[in-house]
PDB file of N, CA and C in Angstrom:
ATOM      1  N   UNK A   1    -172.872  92.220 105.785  1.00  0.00           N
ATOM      2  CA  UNK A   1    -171.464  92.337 105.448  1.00  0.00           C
ATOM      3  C   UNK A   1    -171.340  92.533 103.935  1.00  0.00           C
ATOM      4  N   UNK A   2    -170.778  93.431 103.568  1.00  0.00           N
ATOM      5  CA  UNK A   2    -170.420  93.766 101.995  1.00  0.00           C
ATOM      6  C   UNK A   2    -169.691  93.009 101.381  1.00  0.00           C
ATOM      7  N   UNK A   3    -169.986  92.509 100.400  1.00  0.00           N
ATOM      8  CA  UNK A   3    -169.099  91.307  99.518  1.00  0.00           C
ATOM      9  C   UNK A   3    -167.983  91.873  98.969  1.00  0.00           C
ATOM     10  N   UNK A   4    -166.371  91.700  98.467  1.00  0.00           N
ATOM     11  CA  UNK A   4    -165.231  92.474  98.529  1.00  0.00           C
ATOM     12  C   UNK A   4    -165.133  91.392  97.033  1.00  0.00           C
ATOM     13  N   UNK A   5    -164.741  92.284  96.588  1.00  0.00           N
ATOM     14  CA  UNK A   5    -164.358  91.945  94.996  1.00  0.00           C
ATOM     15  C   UNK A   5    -162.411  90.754  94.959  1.00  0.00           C
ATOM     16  N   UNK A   6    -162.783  89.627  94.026  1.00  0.00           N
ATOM     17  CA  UNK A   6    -161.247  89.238  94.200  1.00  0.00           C
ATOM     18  C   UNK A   6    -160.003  90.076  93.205  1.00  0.00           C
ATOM     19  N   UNK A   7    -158.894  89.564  93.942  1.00  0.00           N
ATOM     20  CA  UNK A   7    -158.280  90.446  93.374  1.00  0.00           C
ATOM     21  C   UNK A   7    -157.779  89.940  91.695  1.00  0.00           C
ATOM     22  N   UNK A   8    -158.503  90.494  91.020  1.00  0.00           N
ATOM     23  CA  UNK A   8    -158.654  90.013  89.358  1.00  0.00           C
ATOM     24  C   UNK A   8    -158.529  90.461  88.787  1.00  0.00           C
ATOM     25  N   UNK A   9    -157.558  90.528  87.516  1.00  0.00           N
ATOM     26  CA  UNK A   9    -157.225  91.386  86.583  1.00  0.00           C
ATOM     27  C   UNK A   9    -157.676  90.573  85.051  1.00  0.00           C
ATOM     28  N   UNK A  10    -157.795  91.403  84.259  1.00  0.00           N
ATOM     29  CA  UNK A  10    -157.950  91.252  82.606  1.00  0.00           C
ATOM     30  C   UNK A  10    -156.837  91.229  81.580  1.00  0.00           C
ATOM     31  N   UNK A  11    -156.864  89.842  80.888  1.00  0.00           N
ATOM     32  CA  UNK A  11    -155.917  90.220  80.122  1.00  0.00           C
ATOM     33  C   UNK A  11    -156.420  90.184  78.624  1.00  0.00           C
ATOM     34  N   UNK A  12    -155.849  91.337  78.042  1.00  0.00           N
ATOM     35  CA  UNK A  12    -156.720  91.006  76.310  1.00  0.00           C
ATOM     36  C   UNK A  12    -154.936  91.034  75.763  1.00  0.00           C
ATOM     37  N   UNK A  13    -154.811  89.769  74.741  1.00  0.00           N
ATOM     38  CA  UNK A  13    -153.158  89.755  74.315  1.00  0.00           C
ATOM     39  C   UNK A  13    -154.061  90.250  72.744  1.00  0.00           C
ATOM     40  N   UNK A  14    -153.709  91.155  72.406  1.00  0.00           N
ATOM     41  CA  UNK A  14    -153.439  91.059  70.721  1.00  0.00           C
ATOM     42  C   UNK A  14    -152.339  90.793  69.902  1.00  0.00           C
ATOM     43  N   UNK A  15    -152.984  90.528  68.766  1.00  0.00           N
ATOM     44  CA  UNK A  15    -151.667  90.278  67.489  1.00  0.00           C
ATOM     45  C   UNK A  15    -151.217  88.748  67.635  1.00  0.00           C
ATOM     46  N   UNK A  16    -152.396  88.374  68.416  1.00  0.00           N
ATOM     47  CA  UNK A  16    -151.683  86.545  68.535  1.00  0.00           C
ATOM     48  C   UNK A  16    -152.034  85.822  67.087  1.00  0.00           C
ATOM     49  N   UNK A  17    -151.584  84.928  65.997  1.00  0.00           N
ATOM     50  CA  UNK A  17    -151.932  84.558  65.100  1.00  0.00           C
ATOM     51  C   UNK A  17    -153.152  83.304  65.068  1.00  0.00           C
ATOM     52  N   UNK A  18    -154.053  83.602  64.505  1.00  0.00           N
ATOM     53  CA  UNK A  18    -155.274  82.412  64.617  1.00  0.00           C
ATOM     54  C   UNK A  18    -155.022  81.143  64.334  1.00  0.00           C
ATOM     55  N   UNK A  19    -153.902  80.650  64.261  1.00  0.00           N
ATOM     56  CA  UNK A  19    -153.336  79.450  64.064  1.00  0.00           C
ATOM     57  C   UNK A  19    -152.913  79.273  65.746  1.00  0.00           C
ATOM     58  N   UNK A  20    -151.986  80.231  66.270  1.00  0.00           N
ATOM     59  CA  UNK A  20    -151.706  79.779  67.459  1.00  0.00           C
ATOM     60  C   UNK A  20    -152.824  79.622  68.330  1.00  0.00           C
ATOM     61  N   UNK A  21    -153.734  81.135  67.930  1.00  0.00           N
ATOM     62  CA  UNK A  21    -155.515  80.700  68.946  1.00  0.00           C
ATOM     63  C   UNK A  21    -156.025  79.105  69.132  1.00  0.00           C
ATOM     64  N   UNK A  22    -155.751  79.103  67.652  1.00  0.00           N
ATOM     65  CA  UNK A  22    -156.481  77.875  67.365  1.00  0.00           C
ATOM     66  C   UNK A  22    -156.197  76.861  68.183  1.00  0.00           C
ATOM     67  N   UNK A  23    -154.750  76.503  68.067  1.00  0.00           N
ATOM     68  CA  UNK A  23    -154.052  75.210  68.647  1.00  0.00           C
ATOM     69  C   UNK A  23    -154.004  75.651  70.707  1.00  0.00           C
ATOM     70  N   UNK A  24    -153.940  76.758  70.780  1.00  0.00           N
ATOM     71  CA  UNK A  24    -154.442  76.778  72.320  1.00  0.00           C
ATOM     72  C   UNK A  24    -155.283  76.442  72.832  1.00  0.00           C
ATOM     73  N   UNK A  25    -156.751  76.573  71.749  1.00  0.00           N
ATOM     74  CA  UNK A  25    -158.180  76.052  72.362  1.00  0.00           C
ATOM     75  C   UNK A  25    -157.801  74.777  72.338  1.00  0.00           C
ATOM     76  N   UNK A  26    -157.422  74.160  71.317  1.00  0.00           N
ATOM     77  CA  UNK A  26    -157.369  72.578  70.964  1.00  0.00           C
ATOM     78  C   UNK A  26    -156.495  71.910  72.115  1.00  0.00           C
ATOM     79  N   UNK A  27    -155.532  72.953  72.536  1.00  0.00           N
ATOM     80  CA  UNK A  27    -154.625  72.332  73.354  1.00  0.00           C
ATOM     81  C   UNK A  27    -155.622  71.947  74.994  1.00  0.00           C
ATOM     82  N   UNK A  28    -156.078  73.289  75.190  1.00  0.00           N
ATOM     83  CA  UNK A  28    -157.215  73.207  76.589  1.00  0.00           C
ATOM     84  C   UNK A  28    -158.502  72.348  76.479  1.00  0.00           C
ATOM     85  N   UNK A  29    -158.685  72.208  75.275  1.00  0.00           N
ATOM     86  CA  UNK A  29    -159.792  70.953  75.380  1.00  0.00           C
ATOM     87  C   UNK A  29    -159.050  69.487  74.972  1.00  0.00           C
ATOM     88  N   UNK A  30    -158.573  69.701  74.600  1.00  0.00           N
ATOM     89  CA  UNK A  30    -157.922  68.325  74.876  1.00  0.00           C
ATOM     90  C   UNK A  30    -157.324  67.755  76.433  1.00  0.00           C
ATOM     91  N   UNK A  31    -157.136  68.773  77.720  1.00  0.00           N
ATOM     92  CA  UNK A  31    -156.761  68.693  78.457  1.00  0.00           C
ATOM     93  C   UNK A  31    -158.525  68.803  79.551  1.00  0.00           C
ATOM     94  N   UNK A  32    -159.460  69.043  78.251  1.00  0.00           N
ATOM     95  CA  UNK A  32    -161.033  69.220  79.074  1.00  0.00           C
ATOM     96  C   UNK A  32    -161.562  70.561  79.966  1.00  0.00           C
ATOM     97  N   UNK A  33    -160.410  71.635  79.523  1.00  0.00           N
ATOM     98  CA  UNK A  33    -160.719  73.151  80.396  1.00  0.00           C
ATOM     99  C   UNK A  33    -160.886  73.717  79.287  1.00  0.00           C
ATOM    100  N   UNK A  34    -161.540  74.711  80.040  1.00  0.00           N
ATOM    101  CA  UNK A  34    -161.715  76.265  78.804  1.00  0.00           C
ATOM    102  C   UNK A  34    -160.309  76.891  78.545  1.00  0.00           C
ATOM    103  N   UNK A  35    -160.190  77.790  77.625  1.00  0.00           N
ATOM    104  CA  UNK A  35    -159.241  78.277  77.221  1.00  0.00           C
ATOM    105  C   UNK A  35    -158.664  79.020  77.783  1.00  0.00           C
ATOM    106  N   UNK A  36    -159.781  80.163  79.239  1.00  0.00           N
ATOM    107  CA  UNK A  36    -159.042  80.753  80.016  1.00  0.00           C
ATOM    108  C   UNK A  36    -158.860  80.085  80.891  1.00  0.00           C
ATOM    109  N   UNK A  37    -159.332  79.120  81.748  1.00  0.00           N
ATOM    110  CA  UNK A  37    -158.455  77.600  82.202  1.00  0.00           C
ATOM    111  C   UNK A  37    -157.056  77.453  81.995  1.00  0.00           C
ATOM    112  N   UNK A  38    -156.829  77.218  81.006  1.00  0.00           N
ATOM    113  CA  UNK A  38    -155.715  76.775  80.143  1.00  0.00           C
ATOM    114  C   UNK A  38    -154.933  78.210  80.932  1.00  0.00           C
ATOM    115  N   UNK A  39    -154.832  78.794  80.057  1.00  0.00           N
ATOM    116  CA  UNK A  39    -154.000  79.556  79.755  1.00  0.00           C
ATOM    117  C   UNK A  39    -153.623  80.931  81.389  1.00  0.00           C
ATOM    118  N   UNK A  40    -155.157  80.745  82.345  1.00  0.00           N
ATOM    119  CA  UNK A  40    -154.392  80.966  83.750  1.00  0.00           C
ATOM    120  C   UNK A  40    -153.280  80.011  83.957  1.00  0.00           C
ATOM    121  N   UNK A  41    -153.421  78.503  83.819  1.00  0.00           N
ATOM    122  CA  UNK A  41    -152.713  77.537  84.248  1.00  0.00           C
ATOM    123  C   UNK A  41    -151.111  77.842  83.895  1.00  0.00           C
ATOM    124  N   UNK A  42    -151.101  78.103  82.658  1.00  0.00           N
ATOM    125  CA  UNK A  42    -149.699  78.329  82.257  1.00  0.00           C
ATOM    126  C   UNK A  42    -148.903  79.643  82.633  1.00  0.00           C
ATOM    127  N   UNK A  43    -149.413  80.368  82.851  1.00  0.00           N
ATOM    128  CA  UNK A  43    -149.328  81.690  83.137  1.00  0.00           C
ATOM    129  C   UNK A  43    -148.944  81.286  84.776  1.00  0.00           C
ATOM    130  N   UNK A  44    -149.459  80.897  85.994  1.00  0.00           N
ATOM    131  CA  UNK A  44    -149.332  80.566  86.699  1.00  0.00           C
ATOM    132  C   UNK A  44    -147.884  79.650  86.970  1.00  0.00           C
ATOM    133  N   UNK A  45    -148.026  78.719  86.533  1.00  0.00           N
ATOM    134  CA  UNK A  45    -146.650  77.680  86.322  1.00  0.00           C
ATOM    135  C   UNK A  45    -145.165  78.126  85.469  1.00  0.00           C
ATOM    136  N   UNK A  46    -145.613  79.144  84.379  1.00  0.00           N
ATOM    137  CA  UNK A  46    -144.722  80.077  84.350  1.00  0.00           C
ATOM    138  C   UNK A  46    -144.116  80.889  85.369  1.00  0.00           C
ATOM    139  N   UNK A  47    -144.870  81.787  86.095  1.00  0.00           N
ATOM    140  CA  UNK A  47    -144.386  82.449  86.931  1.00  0.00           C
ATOM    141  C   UNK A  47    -143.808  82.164  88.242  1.00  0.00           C
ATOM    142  N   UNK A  48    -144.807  81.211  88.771  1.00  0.00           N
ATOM    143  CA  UNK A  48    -143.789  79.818  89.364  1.00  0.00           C
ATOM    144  C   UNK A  48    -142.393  78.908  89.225  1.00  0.00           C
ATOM    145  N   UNK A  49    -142.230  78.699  87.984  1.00  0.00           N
ATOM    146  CA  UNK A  49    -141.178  78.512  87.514  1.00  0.00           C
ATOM    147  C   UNK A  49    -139.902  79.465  87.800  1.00  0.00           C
ATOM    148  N   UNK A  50    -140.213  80.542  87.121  1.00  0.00           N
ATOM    149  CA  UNK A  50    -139.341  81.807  87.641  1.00  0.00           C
ATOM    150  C   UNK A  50    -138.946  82.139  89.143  1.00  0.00           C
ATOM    151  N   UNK A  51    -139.910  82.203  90.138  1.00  0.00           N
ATOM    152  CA  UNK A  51    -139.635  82.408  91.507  1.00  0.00           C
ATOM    153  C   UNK A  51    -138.900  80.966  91.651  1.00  0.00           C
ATOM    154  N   UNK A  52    -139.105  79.788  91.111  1.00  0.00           N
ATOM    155  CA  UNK A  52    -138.064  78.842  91.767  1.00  0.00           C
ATOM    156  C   UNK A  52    -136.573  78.676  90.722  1.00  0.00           C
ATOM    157  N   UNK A  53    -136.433  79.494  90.095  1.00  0.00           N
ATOM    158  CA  UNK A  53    -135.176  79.727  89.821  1.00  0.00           C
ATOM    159  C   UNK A  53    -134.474  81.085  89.946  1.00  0.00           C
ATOM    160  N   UNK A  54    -135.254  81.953  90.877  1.00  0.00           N
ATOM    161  CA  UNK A  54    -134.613  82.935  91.813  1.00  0.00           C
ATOM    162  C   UNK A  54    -134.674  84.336  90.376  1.00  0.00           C
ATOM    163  N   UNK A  55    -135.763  84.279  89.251  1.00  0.00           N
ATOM    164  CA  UNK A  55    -135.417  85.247  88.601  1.00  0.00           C
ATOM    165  C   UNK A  55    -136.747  86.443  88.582  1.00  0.00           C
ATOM    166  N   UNK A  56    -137.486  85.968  89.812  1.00  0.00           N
ATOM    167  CA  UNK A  56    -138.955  87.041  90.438  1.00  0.00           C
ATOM    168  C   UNK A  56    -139.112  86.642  91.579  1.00  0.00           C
ATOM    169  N   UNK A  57    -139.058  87.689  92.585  1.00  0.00           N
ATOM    170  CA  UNK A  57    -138.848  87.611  93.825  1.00  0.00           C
ATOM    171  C   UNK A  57    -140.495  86.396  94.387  1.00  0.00           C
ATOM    172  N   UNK A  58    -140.376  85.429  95.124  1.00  0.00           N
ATOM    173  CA  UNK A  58    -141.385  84.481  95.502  1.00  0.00           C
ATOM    174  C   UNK A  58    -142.617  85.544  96.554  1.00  0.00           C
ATOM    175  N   UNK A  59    -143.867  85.146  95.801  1.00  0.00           N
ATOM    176  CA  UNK A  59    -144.586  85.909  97.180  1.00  0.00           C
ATOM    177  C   UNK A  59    -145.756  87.153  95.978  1.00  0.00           C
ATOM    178  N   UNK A  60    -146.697  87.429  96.693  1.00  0.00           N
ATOM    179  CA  UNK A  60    -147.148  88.381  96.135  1.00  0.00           C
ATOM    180  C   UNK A  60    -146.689  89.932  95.608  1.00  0.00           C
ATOM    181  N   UNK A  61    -146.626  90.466  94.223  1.00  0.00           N
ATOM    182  CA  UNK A  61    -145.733  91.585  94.642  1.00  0.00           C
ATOM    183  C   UNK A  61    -145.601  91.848  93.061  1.00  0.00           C
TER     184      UNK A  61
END
């Protein structure tokens, strides 16, 4: 059986200031995750947020 790739995307943000980098890593290890840890997490709970206040439709899409 052929192994099927997940469905995963890349994100590269530029122009973020190395002060804010900074305090994001600090923020995710202080919480004991990596930084892309972190920052799926929020990204996630963001967008969550939104579908439960009706301003992105709920559901994959």
């Amino acid at each position: 059986m052929a192994k099927t790739k997940p469905d995963l995307t890349t994100f590269y943000v530029r122009g973020t200031s190395r002060e804010i980098a900074r305090k994001l890593k600090a923020a995710a290890a202080l919480q004991g995750k990596s930084l892309t840890a972190y920052l799926k997490e929020l990204f996630e709970g963001h967008v969550t947020e939104l579908e439960r206040k009706g301003v992105l439709p709920k559901g994959k899409g």
